[in-house]
Protein backbone atom coordinates (compact mmCIF):
# COMPACT_ATOMS: atom_id res chain seq x y z
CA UNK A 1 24.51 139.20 313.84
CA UNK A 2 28.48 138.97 312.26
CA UNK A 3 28.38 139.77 309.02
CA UNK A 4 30.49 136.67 307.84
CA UNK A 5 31.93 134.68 304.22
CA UNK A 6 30.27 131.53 304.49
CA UNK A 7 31.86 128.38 303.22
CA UNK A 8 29.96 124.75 303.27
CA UNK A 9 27.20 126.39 305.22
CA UNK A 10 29.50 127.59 307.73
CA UNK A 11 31.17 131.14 308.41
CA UNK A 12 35.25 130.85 307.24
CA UNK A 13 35.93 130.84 311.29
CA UNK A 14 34.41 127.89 311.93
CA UNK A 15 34.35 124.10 310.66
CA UNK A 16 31.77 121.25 311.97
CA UNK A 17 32.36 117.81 311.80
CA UNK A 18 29.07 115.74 311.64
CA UNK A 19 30.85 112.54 312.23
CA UNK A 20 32.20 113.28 315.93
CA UNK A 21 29.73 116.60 316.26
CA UNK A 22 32.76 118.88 317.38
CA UNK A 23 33.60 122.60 316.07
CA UNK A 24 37.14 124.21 315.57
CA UNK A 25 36.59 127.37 316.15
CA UNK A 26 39.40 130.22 314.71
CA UNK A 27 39.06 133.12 317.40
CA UNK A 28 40.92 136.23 317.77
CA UNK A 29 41.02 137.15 321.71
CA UNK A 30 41.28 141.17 323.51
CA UNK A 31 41.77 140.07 327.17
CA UNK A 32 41.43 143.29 329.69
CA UNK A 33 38.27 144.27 328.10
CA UNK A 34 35.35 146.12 330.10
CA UNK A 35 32.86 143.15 329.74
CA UNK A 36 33.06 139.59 327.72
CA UNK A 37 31.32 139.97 324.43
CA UNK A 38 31.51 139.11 320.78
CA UNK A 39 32.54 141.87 318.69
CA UNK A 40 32.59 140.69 314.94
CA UNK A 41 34.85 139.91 312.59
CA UNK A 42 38.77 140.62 312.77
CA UNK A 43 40.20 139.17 309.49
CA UNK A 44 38.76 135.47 309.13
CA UNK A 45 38.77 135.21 312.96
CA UNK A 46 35.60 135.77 315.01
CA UNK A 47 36.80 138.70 317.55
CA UNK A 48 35.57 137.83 321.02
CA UNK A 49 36.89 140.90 324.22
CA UNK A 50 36.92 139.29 327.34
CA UNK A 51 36.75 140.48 330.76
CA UNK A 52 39.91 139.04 331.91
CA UNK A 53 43.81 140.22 331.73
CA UNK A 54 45.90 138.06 330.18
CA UNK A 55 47.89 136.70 333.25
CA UNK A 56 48.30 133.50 334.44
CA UNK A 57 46.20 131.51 332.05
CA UNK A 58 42.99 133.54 333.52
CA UNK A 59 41.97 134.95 329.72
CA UNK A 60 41.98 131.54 328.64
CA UNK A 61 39.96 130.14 331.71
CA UNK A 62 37.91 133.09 330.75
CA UNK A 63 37.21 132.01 327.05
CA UNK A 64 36.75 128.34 327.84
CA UNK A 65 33.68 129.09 330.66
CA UNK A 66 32.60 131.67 327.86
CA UNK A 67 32.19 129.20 325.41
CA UNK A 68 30.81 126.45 327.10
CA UNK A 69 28.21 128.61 328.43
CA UNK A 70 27.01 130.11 325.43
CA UNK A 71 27.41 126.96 323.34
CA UNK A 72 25.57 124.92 326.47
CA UNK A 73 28.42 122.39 326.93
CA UNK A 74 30.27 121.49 329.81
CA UNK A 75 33.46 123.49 330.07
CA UNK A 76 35.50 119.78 329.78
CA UNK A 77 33.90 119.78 326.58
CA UNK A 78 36.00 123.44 325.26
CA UNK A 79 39.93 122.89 324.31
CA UNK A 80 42.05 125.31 323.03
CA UNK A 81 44.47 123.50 320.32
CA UNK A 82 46.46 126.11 319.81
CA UNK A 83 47.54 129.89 320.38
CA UNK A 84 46.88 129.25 324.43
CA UNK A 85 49.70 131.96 324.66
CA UNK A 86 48.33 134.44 322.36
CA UNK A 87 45.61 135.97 320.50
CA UNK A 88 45.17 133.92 317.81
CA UNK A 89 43.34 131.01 318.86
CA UNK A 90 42.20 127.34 317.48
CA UNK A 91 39.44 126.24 320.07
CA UNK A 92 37.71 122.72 319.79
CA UNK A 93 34.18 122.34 320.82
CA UNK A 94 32.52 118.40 321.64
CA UNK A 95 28.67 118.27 321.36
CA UNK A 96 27.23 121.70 320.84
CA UNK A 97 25.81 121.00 317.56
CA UNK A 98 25.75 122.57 314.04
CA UNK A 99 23.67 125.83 314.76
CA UNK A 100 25.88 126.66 317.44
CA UNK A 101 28.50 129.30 315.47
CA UNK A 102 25.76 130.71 314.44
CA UNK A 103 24.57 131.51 318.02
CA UNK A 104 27.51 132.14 319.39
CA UNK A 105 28.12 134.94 316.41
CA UNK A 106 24.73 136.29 316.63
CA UNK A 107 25.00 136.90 321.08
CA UNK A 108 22.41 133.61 321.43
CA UNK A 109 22.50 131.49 324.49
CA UNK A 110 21.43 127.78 323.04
């Protein structure tokens, strides 16, 4: 499991609103990487290497089937806000529920 400040309950990378049950999730990507995985901490950003280059929106298809399949949402469900051309992301997440940054930290499938 990340090693992680917590805040509210919740790890500084992430914030849950109970009202609408959605996540904003502050993520720094590594496209090109040997295999998709989470890798920890980089700053307040959870570090997540995918398995895609970064070339023609394919790292960000990547991350968006990533996260809806670990988080067990449909991939309509994933939107990245912001940083869709770079590393530094700001990813929205409907309906996975308040346990889910926790799994997706700790390499849990819900």
């Amino acid at each position: 499991m990340v090693e992680q400040p917590v805040s509210n309950g919740h790890p500084a990378w992430v914030r849950y609103d109970p009202a609408i049950d959605v996540l904003i999730l502050e993520l720094h990507i590594q496209p090109g990487a040997s295999k998709t995985s989470v890798e920890g901490l980089h700053g307040e950003r959870l570090k997540l290497r995918l398995a895609a280059p970064p070339v023609d929106g394919e790292a960000n298809r990547a991350l968006v089937r990533f996260l809806a399949e670990r988080l067990s949402v449909p991939q309509r469900d994933v939107e990245i806000l912001r940083g869709a051309g770079g590393r530094r992301k700001t990813v929205q997440v409907r309906g996975a529920g308040p346990g889910a940054a926790a799994r997706l930290a700790s390499g849990e499938s819900a």
